[in-house]
PDB file of N, CA and C in Angstrom:
ATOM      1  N   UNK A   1     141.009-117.113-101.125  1.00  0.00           N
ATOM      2  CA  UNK A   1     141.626-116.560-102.297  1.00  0.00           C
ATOM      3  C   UNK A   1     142.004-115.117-102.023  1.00  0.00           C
ATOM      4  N   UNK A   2     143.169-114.752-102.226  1.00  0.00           N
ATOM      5  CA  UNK A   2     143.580-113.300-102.336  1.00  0.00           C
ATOM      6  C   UNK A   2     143.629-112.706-103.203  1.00  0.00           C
ATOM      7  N   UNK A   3     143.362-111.402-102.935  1.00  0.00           N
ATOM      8  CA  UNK A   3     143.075-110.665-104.523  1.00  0.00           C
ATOM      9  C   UNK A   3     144.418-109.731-104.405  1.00  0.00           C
ATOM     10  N   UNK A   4     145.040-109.920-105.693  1.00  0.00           N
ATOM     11  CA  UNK A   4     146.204-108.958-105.837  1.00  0.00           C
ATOM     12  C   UNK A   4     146.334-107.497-106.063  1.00  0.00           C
ATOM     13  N   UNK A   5     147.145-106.382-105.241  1.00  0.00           N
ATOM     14  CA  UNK A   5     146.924-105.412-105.544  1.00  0.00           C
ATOM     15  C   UNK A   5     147.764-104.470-107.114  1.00  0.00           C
ATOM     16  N   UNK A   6     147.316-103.432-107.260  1.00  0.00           N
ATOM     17  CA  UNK A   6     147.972-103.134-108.441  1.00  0.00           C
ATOM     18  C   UNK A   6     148.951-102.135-108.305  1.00  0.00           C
ATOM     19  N   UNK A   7     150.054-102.380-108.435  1.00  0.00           N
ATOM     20  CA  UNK A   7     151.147-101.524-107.478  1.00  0.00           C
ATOM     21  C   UNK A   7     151.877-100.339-108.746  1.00  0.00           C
ATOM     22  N   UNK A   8     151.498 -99.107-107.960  1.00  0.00           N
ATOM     23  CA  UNK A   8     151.811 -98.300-109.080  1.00  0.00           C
ATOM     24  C   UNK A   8     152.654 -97.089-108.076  1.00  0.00           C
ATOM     25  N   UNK A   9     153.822 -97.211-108.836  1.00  0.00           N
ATOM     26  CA  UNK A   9     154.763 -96.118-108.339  1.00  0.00           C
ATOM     27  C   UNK A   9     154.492 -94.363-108.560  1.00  0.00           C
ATOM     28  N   UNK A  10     155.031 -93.703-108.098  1.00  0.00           N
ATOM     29  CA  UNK A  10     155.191 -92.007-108.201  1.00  0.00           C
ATOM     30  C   UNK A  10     155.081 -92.004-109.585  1.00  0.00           C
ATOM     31  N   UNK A  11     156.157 -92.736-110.323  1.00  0.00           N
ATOM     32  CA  UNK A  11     156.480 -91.820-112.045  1.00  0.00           C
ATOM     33  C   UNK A  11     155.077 -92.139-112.469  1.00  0.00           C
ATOM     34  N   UNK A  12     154.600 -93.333-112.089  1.00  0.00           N
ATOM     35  CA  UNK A  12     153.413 -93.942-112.942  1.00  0.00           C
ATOM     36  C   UNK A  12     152.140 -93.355-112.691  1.00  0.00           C
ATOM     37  N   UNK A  13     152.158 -93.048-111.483  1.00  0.00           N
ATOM     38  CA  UNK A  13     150.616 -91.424-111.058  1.00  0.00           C
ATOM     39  C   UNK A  13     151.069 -90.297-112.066  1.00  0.00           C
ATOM     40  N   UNK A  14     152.275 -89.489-112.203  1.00  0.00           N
ATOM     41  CA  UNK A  14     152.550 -88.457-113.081  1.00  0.00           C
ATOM     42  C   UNK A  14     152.503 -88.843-114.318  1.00  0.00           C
ATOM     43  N   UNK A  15     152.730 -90.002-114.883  1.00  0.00           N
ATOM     44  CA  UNK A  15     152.470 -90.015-116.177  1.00  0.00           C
ATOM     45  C   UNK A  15     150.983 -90.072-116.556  1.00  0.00           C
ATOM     46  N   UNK A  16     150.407 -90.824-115.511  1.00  0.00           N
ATOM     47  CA  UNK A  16     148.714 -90.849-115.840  1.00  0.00           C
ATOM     48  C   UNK A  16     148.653 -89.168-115.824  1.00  0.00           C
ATOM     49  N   UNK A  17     148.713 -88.210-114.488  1.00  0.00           N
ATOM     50  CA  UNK A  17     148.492 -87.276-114.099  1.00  0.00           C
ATOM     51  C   UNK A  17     148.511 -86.294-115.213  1.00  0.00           C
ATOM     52  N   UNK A  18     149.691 -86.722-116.311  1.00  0.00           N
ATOM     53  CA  UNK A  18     150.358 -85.920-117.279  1.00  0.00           C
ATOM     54  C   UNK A  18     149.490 -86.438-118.766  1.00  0.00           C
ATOM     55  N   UNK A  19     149.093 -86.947-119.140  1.00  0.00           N
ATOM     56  CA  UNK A  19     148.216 -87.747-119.669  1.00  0.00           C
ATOM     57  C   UNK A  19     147.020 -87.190-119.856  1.00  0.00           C
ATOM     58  N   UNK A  20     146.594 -87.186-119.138  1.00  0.00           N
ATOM     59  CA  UNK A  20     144.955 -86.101-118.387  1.00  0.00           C
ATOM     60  C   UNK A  20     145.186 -85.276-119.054  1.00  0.00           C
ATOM     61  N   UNK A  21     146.193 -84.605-118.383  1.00  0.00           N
ATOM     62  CA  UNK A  21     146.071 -83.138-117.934  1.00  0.00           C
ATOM     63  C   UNK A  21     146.236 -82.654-119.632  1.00  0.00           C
ATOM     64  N   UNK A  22     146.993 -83.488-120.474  1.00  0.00           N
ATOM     65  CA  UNK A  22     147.356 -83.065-122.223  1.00  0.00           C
ATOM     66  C   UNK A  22     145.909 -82.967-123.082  1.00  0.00           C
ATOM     67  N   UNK A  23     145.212 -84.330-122.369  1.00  0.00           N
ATOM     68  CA  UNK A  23     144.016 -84.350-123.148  1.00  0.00           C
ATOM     69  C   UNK A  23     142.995 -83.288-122.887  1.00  0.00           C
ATOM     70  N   UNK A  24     143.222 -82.879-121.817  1.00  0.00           N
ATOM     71  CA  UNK A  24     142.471 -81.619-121.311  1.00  0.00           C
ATOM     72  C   UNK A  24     142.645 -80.260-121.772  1.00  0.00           C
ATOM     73  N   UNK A  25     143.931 -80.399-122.175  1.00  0.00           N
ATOM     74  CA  UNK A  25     144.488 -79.080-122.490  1.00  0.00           C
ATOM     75  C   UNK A  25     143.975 -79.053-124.246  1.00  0.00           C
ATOM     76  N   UNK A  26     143.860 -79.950-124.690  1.00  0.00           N
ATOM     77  CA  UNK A  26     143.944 -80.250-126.243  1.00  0.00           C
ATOM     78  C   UNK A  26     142.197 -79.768-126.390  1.00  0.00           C
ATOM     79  N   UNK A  27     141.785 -79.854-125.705  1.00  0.00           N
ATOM     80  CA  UNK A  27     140.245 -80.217-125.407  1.00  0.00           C
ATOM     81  C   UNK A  27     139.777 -78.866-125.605  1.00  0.00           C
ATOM     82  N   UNK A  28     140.127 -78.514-124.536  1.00  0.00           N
ATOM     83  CA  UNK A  28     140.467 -77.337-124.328  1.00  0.00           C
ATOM     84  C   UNK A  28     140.650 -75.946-125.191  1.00  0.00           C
ATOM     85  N   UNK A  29     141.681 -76.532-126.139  1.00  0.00           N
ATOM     86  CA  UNK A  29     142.395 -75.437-127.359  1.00  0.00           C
ATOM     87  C   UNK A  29     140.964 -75.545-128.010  1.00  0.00           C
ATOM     88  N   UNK A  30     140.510 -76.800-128.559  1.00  0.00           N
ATOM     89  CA  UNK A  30     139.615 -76.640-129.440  1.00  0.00           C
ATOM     90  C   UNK A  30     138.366 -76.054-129.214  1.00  0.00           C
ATOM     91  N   UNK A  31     138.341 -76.179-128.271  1.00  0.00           N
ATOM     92  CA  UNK A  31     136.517 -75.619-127.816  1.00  0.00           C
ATOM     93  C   UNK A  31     136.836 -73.981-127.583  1.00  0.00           C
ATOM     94  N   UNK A  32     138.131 -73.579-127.268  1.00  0.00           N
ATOM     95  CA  UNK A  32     137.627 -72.307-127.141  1.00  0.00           C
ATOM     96  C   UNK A  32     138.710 -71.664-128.510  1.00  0.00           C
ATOM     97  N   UNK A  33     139.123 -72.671-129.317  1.00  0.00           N
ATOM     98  CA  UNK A  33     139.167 -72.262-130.619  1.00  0.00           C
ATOM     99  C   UNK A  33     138.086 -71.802-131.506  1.00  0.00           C
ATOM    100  N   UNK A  34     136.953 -72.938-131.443  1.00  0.00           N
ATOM    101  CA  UNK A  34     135.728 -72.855-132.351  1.00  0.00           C
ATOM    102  C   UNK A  34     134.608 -71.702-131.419  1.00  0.00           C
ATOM    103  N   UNK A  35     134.738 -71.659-130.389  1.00  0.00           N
ATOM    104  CA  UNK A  35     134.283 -70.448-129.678  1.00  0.00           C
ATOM    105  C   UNK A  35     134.431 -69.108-130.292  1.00  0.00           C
ATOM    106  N   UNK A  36     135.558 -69.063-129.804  1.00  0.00           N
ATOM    107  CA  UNK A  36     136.151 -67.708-130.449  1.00  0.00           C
ATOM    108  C   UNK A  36     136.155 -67.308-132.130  1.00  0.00           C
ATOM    109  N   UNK A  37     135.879 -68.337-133.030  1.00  0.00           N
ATOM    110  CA  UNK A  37     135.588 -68.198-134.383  1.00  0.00           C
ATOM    111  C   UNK A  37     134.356 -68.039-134.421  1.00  0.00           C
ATOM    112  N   UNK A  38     133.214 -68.580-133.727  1.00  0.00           N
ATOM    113  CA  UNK A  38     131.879 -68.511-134.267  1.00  0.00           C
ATOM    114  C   UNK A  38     131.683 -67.007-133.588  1.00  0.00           C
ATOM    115  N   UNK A  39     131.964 -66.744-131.979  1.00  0.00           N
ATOM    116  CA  UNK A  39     131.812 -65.335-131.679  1.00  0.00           C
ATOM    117  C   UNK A  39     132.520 -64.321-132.321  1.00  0.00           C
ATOM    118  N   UNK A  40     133.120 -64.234-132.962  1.00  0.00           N
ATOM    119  CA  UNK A  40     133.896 -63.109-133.519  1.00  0.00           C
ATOM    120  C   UNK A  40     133.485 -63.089-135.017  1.00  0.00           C
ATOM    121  N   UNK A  41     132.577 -64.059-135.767  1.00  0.00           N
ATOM    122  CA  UNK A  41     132.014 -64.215-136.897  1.00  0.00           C
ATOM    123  C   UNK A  41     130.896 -63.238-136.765  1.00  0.00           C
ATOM    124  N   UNK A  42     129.692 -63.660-135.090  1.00  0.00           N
ATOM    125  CA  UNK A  42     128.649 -63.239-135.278  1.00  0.00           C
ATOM    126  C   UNK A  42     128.637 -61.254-134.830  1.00  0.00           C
ATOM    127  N   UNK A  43     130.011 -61.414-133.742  1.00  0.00           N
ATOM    128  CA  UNK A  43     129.958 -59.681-133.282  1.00  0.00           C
ATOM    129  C   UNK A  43     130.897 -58.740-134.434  1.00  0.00           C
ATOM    130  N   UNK A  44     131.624 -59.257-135.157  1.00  0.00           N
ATOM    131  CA  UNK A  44     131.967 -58.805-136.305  1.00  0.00           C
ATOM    132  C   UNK A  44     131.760 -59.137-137.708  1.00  0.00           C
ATOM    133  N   UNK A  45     130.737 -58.684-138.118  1.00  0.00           N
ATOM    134  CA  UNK A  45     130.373 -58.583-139.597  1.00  0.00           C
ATOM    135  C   UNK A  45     131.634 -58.306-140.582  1.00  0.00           C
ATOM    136  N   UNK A  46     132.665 -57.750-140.421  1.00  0.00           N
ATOM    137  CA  UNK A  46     133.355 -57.317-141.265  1.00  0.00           C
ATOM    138  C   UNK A  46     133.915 -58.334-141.502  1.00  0.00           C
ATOM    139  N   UNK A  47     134.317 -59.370-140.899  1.00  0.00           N
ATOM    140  CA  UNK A  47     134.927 -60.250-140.875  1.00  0.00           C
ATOM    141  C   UNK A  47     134.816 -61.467-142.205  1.00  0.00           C
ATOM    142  N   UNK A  48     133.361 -61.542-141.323  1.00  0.00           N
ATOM    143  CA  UNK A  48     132.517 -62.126-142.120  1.00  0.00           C
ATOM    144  C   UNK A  48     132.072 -62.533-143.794  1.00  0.00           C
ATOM    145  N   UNK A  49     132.011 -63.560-144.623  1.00  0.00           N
ATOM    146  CA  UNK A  49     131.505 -63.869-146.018  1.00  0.00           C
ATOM    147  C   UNK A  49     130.534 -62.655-146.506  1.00  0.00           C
ATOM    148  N   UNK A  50     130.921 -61.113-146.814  1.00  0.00           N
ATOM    149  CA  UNK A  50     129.758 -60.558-147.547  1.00  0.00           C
ATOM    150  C   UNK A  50     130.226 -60.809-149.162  1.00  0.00           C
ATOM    151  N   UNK A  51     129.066 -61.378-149.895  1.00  0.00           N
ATOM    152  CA  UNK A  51     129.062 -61.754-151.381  1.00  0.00           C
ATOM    153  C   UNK A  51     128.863 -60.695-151.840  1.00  0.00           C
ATOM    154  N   UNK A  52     127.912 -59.380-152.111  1.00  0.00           N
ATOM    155  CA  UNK A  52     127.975 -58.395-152.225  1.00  0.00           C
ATOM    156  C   UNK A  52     129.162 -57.596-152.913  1.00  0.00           C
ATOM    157  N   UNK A  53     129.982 -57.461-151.799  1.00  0.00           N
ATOM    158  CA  UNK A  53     131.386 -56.606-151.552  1.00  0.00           C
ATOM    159  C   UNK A  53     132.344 -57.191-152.234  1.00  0.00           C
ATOM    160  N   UNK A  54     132.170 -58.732-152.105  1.00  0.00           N
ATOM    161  CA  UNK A  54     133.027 -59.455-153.055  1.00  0.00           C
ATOM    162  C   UNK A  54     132.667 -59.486-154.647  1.00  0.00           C
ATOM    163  N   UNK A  55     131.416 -59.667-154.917  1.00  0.00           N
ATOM    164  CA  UNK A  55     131.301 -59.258-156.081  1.00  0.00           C
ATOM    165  C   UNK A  55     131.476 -57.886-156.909  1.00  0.00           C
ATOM    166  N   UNK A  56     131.494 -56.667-156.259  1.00  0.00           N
ATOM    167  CA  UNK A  56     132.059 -55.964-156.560  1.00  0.00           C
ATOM    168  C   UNK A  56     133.356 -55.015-156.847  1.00  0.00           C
ATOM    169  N   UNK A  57     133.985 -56.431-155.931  1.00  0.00           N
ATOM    170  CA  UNK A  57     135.709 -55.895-155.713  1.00  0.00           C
ATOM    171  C   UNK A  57     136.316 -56.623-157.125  1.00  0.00           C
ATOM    172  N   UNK A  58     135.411 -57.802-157.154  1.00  0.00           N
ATOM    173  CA  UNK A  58     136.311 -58.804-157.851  1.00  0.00           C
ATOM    174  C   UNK A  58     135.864 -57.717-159.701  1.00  0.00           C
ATOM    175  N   UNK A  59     134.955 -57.446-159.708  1.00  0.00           N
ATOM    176  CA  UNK A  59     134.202 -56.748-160.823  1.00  0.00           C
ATOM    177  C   UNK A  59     135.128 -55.729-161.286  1.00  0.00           C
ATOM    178  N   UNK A  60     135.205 -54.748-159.847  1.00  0.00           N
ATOM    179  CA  UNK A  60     136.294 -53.228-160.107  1.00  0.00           C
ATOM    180  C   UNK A  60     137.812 -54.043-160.926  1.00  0.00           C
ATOM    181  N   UNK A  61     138.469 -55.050-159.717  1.00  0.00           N
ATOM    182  CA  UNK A  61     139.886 -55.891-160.446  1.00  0.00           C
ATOM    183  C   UNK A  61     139.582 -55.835-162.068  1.00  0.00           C
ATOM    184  N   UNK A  62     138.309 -56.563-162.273  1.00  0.00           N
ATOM    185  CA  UNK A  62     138.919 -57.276-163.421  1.00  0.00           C
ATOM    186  C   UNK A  62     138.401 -55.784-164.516  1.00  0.00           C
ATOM    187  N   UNK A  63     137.847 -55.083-164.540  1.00  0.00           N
ATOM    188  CA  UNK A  63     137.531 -53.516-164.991  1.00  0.00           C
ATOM    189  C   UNK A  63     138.760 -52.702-165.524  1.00  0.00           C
ATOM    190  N   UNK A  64     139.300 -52.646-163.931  1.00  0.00           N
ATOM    191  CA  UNK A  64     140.305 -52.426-164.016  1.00  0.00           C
ATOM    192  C   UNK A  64     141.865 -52.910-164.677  1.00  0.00           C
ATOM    193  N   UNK A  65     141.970 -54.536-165.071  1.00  0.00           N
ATOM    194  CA  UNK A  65     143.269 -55.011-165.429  1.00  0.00           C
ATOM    195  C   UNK A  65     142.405 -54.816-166.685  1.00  0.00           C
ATOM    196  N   UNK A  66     141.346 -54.835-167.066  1.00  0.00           N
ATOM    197  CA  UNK A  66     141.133 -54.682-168.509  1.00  0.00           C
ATOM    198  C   UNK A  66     141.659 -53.268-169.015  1.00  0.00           C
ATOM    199  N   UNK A  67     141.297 -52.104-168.145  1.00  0.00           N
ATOM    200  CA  UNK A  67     141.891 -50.919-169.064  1.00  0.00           C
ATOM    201  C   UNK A  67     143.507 -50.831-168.906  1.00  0.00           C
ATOM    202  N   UNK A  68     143.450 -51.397-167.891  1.00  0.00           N
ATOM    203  CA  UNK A  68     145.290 -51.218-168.129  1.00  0.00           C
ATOM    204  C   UNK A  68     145.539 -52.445-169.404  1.00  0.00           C
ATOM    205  N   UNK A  69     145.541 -53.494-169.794  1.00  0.00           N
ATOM    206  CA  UNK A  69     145.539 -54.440-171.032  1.00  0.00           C
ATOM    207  C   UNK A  69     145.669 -53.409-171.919  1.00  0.00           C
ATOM    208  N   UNK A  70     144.697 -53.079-171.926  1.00  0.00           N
ATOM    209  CA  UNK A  70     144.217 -51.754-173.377  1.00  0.00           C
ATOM    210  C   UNK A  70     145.433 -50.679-173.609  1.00  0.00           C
ATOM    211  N   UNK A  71     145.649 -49.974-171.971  1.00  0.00           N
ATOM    212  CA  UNK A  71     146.513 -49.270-172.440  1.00  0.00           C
ATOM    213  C   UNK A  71     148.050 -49.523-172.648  1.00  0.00           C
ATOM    214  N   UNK A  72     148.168 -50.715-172.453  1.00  0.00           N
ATOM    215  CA  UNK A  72     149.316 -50.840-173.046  1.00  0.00           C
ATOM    216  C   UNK A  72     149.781 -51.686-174.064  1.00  0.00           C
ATOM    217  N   UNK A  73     148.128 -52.098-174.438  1.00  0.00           N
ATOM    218  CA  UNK A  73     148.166 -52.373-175.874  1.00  0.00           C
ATOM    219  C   UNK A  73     148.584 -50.891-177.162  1.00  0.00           C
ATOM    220  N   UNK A  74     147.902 -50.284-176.035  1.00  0.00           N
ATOM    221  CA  UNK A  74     148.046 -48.945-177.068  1.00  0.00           C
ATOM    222  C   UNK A  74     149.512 -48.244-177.212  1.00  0.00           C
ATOM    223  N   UNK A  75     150.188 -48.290-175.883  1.00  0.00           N
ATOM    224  CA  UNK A  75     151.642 -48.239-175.926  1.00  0.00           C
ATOM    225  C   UNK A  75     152.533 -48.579-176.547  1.00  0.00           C
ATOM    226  N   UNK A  76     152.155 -50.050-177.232  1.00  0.00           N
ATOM    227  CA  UNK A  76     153.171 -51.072-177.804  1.00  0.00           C
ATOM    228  C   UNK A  76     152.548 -50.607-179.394  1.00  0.00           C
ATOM    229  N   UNK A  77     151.518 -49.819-179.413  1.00  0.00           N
ATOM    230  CA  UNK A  77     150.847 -49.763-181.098  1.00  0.00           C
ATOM    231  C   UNK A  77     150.072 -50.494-181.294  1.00  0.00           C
ATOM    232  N   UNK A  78     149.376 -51.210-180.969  1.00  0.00           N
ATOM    233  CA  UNK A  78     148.885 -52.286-181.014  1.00  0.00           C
ATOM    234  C   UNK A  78     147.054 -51.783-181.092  1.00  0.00           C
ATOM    235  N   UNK A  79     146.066 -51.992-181.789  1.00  0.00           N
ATOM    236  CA  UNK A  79     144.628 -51.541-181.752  1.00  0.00           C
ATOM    237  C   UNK A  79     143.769 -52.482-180.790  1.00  0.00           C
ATOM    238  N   UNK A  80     144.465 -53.762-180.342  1.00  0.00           N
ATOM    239  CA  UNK A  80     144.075 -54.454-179.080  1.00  0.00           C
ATOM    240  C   UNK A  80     144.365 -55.556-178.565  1.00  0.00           C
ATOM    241  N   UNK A  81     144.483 -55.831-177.328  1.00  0.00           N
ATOM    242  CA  UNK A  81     145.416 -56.799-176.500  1.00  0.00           C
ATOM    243  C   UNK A  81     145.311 -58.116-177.307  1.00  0.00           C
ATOM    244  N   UNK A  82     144.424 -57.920-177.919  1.00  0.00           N
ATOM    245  CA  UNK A  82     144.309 -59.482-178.758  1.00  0.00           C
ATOM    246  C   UNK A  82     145.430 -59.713-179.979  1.00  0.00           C
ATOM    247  N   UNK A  83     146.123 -58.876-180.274  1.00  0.00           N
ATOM    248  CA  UNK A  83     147.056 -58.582-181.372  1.00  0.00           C
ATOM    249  C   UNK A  83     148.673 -59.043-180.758  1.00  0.00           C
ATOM    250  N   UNK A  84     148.874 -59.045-179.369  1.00  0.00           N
ATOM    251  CA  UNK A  84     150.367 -59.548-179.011  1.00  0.00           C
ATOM    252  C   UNK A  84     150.390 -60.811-179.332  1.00  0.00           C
ATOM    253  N   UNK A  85     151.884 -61.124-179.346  1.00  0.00           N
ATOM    254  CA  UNK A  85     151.930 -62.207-179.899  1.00  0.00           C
ATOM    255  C   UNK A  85     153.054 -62.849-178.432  1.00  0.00           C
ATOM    256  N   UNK A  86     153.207 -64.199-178.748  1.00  0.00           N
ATOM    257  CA  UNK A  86     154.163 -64.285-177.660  1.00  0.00           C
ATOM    258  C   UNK A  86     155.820 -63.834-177.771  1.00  0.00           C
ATOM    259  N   UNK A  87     155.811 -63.484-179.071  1.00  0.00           N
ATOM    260  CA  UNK A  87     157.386 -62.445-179.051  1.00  0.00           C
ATOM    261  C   UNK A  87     157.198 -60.906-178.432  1.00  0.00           C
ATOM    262  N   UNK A  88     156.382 -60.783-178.441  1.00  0.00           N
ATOM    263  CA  UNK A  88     155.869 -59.065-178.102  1.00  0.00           C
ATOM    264  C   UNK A  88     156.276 -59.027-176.215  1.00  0.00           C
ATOM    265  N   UNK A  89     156.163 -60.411-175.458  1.00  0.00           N
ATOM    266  CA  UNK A  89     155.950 -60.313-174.083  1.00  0.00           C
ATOM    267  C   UNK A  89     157.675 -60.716-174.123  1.00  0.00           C
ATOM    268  N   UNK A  90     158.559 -60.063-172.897  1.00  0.00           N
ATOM    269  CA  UNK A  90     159.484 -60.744-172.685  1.00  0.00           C
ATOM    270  C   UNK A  90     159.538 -60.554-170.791  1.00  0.00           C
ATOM    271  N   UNK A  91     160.480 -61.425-170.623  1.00  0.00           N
ATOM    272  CA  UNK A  91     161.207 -61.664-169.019  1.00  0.00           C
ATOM    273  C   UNK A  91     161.993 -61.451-168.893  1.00  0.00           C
ATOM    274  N   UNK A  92     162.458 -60.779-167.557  1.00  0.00           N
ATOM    275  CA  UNK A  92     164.099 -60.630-167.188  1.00  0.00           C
ATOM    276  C   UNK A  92     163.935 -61.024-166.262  1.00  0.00           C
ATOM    277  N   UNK A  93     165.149 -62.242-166.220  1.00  0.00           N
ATOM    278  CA  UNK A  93     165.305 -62.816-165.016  1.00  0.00           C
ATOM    279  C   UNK A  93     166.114 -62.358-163.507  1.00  0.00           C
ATOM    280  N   UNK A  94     166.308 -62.950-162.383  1.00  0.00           N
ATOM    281  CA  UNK A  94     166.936 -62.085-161.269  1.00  0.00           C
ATOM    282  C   UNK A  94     168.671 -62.042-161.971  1.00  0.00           C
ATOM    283  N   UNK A  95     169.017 -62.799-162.936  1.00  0.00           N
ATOM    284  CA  UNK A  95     170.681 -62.909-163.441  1.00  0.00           C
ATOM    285  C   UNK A  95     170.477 -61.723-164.403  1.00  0.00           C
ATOM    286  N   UNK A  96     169.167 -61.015-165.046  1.00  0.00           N
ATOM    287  CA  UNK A  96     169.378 -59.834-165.899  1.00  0.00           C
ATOM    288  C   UNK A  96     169.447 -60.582-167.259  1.00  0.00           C
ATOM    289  N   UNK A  97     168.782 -62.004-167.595  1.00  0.00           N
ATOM    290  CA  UNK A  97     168.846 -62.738-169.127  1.00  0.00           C
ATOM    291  C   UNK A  97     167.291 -61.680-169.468  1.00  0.00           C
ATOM    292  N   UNK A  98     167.226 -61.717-170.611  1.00  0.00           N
ATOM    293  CA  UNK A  98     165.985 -60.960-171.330  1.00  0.00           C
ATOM    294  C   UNK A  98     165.945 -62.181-171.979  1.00  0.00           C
ATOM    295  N   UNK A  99     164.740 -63.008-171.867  1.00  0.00           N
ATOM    296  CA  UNK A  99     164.089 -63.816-172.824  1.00  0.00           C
ATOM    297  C   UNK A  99     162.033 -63.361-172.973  1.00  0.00           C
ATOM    298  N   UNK A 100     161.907 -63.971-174.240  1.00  0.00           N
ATOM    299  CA  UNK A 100     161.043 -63.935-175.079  1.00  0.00           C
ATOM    300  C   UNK A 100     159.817 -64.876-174.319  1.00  0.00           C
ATOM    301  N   UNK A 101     158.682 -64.881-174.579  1.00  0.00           N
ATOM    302  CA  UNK A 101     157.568 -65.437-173.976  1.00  0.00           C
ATOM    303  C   UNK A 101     157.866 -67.044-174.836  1.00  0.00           C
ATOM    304  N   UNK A 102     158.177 -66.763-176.568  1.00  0.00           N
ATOM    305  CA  UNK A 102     158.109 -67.899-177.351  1.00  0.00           C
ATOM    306  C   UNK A 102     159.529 -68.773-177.155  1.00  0.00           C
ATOM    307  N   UNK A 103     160.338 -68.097-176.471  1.00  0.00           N
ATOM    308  CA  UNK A 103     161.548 -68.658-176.153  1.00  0.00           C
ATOM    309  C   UNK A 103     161.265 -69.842-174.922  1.00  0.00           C
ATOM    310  N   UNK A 104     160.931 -68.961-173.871  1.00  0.00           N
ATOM    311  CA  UNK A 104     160.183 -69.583-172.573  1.00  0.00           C
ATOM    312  C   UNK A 104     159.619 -70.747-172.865  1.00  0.00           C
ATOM    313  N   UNK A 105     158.310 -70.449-173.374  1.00  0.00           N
ATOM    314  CA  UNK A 105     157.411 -71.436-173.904  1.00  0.00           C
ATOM    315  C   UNK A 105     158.049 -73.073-174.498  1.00  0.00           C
ATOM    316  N   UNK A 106     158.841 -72.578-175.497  1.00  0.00           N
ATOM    317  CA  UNK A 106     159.736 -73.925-176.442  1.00  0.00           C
ATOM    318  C   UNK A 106     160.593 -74.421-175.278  1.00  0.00           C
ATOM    319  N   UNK A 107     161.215 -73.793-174.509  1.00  0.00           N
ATOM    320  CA  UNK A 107     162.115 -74.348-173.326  1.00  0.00           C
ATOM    321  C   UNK A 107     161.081 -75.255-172.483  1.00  0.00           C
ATOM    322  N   UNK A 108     159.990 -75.132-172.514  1.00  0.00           N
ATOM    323  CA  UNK A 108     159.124 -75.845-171.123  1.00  0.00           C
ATOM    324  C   UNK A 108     158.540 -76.735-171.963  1.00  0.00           C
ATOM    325  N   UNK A 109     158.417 -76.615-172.911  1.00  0.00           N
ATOM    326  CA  UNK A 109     158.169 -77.613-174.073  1.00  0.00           C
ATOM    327  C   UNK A 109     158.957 -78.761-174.193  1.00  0.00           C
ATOM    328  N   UNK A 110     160.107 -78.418-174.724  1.00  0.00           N
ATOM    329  CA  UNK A 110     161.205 -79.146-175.189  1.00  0.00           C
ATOM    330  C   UNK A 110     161.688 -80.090-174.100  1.00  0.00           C
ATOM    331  N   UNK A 111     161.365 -79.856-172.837  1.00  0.00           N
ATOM    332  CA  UNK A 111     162.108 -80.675-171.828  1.00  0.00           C
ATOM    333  C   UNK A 111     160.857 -81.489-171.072  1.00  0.00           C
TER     334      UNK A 111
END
């Protein structure tokens, strides 16, 4: 009995060759993707999830959009932001239309 051989041309070594070499490369990206994220997590702190810093940024924001609210509640006359109404807010669009918040509103409504 003869045993048959398996006859494989040039293109067909480079495509294996090429094959490899992708999965290697892919392999590759990732490991020294997740490398480079966990080392640059642990030698830079700044980088890093501090809750802290975040709780106090997010604290100052909202501190802060509150006194501006106020003051331009006080601008419009108004004794506090709770008093606008949706005619009080308007938009101008990039064409230069001036519409109304209650205008807006009934349009997104209505359709």
């Amino acid at each position: 009995m003869e045993k048959e051989a398996i006859s494989l041309d040039w293109a067909d070594i480079f495509i294996v060759i090429g094959f490899i070499l992708f999965i290697i490369l892919i392999v590759a990206i990732l490991v020294f993707g997740l490398f480079l994220f966990f080392i640059d997590r642990n030698q830079n702190p700044q980088k890093a999830l501090i809750i802290d810093e975040k709780k106090h940024r997010t604290a100052n924001y909202l501190i802060t959009m509150r006194k501006g609210l106020f003051r331009l509640a006080t601008a419009a006359g108004l004794d506090s932001p709770i008093h606008f109404t949706p005619s009080d807010v308007m938009y101008k669009d990039d064409k230069g239309r001036v519409s109304t918040l209650e205008e807006i509103y009934k349009e997104i409504t209505s359709s």
